[in-house]
C-alpha atoms as a PDB file:
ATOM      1  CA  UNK A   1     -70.692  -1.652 -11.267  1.00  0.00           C
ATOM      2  CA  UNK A   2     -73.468  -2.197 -14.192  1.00  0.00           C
ATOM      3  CA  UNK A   3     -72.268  -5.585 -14.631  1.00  0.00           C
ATOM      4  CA  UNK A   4     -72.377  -6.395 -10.926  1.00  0.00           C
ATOM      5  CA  UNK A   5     -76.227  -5.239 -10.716  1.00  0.00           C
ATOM      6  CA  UNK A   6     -77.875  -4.523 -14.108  1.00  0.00           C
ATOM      7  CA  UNK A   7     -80.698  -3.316 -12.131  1.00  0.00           C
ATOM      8  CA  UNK A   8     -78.679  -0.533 -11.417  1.00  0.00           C
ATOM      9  CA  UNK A   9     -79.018   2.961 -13.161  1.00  0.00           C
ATOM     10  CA  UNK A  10     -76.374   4.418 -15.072  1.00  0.00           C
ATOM     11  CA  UNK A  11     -77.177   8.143 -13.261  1.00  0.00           C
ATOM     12  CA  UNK A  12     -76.222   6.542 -10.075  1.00  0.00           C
ATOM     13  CA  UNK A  13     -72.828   4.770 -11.173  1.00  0.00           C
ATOM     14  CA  UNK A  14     -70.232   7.375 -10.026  1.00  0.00           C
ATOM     15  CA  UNK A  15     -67.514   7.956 -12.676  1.00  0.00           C
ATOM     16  CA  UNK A  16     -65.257  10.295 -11.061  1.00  0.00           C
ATOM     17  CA  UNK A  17     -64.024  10.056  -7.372  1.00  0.00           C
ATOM     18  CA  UNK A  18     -64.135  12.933  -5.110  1.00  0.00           C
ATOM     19  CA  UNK A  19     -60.802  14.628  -5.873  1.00  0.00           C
ATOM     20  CA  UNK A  20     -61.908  14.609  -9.679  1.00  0.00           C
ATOM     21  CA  UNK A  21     -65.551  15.497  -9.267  1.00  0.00           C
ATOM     22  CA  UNK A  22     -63.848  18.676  -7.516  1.00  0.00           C
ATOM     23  CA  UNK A  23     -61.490  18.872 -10.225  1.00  0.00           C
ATOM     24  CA  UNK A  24     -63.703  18.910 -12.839  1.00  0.00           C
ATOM     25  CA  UNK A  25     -66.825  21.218 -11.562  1.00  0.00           C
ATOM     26  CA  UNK A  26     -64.410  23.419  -8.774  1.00  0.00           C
ATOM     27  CA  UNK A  27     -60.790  23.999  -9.738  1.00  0.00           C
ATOM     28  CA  UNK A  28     -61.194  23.718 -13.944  1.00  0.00           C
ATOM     29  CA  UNK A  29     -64.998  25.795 -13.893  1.00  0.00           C
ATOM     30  CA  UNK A  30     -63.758  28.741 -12.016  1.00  0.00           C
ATOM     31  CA  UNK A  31     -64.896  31.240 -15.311  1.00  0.00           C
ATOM     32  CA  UNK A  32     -66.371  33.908 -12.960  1.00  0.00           C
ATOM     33  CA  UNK A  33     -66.169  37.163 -14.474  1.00  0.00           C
ATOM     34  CA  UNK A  34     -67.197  40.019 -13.545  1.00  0.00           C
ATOM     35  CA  UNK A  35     -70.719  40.999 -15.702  1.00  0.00           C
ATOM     36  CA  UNK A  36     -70.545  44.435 -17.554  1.00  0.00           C
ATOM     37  CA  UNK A  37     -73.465  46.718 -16.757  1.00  0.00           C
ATOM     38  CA  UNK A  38     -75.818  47.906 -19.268  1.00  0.00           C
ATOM     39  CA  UNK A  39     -77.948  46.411 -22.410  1.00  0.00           C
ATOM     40  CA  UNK A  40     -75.775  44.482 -25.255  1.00  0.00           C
ATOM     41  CA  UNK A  41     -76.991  47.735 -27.628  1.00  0.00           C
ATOM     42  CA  UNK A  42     -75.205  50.200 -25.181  1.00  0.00           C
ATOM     43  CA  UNK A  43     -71.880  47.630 -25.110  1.00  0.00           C
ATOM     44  CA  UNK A  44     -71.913  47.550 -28.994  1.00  0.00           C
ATOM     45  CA  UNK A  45     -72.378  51.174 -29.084  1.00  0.00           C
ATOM     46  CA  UNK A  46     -69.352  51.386 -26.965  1.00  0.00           C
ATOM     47  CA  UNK A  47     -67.450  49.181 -29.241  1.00  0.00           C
ATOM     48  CA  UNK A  48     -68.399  51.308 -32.192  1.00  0.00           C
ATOM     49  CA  UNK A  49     -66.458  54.467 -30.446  1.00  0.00           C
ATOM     50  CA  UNK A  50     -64.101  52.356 -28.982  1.00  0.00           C
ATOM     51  CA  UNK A  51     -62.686  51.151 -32.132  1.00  0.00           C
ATOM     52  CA  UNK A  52     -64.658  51.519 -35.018  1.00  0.00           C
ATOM     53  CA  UNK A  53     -62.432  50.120 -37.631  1.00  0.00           C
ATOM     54  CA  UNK A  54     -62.148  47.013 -35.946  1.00  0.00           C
ATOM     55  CA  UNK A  55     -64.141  44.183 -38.112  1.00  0.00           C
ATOM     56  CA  UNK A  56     -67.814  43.175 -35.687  1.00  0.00           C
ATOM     57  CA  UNK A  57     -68.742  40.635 -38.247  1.00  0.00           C
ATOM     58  CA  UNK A  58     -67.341  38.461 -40.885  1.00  0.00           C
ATOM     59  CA  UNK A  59     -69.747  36.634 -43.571  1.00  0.00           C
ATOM     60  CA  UNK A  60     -69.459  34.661 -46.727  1.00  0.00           C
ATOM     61  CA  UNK A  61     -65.550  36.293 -46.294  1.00  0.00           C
ATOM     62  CA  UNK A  62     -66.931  39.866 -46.382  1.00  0.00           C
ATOM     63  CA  UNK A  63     -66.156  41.572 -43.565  1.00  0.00           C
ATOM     64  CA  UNK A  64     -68.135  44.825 -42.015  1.00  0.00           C
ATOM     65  CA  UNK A  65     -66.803  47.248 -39.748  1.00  0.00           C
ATOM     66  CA  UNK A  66     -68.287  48.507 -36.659  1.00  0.00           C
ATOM     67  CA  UNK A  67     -68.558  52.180 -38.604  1.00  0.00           C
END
C-alpha cells in the first residue's frame, strides 16, 4: 500500500484484517479479572498471615520472608 501512494501514512495502512484485528484485541485480550478490594498494604498484610514463610522478595539471591 506504501509503495502504491508514498503519500500515504503508515497509521492508516491496515495490517491485520477484520477477523485478526478481533483476534488479536477480542478473543487473545480477554484478561478480565476480577479486582481485589482494599489498599496493596492490607493485601500484603493478608499475605503475611496467609503464609508467612512463603519468600515476598528475592535480591542479589537473598531471599526474605513475608515474617
Amino acid at each position: 500500500a506504501v509503495v502504491l501512494d508514498p503519500r500515504l501514512r503508515l497509521g492508516d495502512v491496515e495490517v491485520a484484517d477484520e477477523d485478526e484485528q478481533h483476534r488479536v484485541l477480542v478473543e487473545w485480550n480477554d484478561t478480565a479479572a476480577e479486582v481485589p478490594s482494599g489498599s496493596v498494604v492490607a493485601g500484603f498484610e493478608a499475605q503475611v498471615v496467609r503464609a508467612p514463610d512463603a519468600v515476598a522478595v528475592v535480591a542479589d539471591g537473598v531471599e526474605v520472608s513475608y515474617a
